[in-house]
C-alpha atoms as a PDB file:
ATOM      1  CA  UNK A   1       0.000   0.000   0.000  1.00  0.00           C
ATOM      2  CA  UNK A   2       1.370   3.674  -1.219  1.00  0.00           C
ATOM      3  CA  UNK A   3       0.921   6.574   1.414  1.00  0.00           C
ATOM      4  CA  UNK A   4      -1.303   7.724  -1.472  1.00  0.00           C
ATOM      5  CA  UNK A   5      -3.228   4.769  -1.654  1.00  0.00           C
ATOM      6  CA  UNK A   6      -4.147   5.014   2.242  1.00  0.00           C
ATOM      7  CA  UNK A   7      -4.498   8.598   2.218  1.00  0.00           C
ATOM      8  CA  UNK A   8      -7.168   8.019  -0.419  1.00  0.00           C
ATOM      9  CA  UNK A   9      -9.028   5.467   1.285  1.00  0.00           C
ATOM     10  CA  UNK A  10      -8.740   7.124   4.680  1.00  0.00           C
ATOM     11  CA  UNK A  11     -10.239  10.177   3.463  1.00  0.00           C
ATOM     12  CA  UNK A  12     -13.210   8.106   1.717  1.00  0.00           C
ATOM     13  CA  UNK A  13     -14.030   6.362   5.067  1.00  0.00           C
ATOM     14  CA  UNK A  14     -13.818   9.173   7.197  1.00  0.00           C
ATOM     15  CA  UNK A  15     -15.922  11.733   5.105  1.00  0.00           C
ATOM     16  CA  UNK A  16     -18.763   9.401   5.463  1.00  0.00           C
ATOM     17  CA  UNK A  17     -17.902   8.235   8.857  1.00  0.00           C
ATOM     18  CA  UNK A  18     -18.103  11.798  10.136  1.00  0.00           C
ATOM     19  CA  UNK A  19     -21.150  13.290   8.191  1.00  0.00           C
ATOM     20  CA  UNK A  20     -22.964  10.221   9.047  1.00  0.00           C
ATOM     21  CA  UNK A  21     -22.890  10.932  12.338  1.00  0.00           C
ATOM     22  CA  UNK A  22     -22.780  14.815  11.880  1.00  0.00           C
ATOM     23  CA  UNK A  23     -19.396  15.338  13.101  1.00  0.00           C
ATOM     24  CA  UNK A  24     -17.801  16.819   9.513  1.00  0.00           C
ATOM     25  CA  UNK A  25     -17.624  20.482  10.800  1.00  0.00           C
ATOM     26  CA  UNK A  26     -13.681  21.651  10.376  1.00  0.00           C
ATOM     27  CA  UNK A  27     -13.225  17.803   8.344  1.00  0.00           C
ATOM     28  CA  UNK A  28     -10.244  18.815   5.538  1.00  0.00           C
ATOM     29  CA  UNK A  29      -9.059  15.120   5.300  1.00  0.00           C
ATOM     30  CA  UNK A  30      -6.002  12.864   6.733  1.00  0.00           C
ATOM     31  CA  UNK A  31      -2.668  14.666   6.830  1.00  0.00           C
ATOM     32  CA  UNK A  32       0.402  12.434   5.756  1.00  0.00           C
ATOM     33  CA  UNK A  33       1.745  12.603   9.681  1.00  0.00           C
ATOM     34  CA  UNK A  34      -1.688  11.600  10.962  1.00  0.00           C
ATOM     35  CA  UNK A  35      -1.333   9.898  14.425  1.00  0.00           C
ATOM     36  CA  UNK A  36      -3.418   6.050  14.535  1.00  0.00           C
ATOM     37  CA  UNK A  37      -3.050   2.820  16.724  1.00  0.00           C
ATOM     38  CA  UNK A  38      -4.225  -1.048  15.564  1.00  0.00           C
ATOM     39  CA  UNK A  39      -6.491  -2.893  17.846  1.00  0.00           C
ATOM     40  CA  UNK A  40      -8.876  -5.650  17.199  1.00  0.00           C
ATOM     41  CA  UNK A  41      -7.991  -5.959  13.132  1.00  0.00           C
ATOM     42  CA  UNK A  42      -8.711  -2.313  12.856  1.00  0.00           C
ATOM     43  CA  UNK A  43      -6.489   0.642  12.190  1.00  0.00           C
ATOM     44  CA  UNK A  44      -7.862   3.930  14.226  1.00  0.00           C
ATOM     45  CA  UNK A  45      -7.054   7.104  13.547  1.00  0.00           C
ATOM     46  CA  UNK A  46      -7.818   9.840  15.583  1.00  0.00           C
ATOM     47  CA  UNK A  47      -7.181  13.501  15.916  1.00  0.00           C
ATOM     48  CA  UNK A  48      -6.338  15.890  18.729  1.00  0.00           C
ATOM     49  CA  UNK A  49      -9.107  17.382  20.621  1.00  0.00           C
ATOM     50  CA  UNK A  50      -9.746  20.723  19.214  1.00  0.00           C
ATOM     51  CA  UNK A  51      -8.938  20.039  16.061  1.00  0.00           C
ATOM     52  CA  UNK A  52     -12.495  19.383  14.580  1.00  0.00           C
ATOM     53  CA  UNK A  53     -14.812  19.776  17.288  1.00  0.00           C
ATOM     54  CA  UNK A  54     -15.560  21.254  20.537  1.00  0.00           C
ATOM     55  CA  UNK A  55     -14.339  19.504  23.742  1.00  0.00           C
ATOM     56  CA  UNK A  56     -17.998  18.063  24.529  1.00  0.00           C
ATOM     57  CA  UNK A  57     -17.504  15.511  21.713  1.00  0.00           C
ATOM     58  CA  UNK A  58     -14.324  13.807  23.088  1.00  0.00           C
ATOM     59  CA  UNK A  59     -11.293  12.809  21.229  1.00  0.00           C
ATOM     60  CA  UNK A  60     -12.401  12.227  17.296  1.00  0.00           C
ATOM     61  CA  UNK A  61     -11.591   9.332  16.125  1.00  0.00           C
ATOM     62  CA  UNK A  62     -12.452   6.707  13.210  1.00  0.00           C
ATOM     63  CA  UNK A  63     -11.873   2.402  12.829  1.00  0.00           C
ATOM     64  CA  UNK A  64     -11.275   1.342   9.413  1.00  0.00           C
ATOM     65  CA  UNK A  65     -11.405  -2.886   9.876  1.00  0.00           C
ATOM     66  CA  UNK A  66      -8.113  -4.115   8.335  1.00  0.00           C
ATOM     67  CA  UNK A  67     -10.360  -6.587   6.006  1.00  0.00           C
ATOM     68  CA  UNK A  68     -11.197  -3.476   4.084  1.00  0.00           C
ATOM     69  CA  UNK A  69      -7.728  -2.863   3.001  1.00  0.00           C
ATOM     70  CA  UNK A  70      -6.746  -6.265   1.994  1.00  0.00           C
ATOM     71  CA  UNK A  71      -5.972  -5.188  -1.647  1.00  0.00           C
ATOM     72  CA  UNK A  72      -3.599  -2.514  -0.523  1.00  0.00           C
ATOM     73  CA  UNK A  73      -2.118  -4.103   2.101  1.00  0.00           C
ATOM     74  CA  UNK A  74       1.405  -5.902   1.966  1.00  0.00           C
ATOM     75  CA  UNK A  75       1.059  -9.335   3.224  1.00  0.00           C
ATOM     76  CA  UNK A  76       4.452  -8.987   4.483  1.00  0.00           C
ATOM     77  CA  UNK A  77       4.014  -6.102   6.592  1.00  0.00           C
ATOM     78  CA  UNK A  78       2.888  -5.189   9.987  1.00  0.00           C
ATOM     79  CA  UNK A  79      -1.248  -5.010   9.116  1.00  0.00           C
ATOM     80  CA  UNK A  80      -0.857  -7.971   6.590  1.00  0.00           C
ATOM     81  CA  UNK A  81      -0.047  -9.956   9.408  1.00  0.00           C
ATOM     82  CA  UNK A  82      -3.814 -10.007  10.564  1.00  0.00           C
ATOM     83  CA  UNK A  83      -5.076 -11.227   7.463  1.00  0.00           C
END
């Protein structure tokens, strides 16, 4: 998987995941640097609080399940592992 390739998918996922839920007010898309942990076959990113909404609605965050990624992921690496 290219940094391109996940930036495009991470920005798919998360549009919808945030104006689904109606959380897309200062959304401008995943940054290159974006911070993210793996738990449970899913990568999470998240984003500082602040930096789209007000406090009230905790840390932001989004799962994208590893199983949704298998064409970009190397089977080799670190998430191809949990294939």
């Amino acid at each position: 998987m290219t940094e391109r390739d996940f930036i495009q998918l991470s920005n798919n996922k998360s549009s919808t995941y945030f104006m689904i839920r109606g959380m897309a007010m200062g959304y401008e898309g995943i940054a290159a640097t974006q911070p993210f942990y793996v738990a449970d076959k899913t990568l999470v990113i998240f984003f500082d609080l602040y930096d789209l909404l007000p406090y009230a609605y905790g840390i932001p965050y989004f799962p994208i399940s590893v199983y949704s990624m298998m064409d970009l992921l190397n089977e080799d690496g670190p998430l191809g592992s949990m294939l």
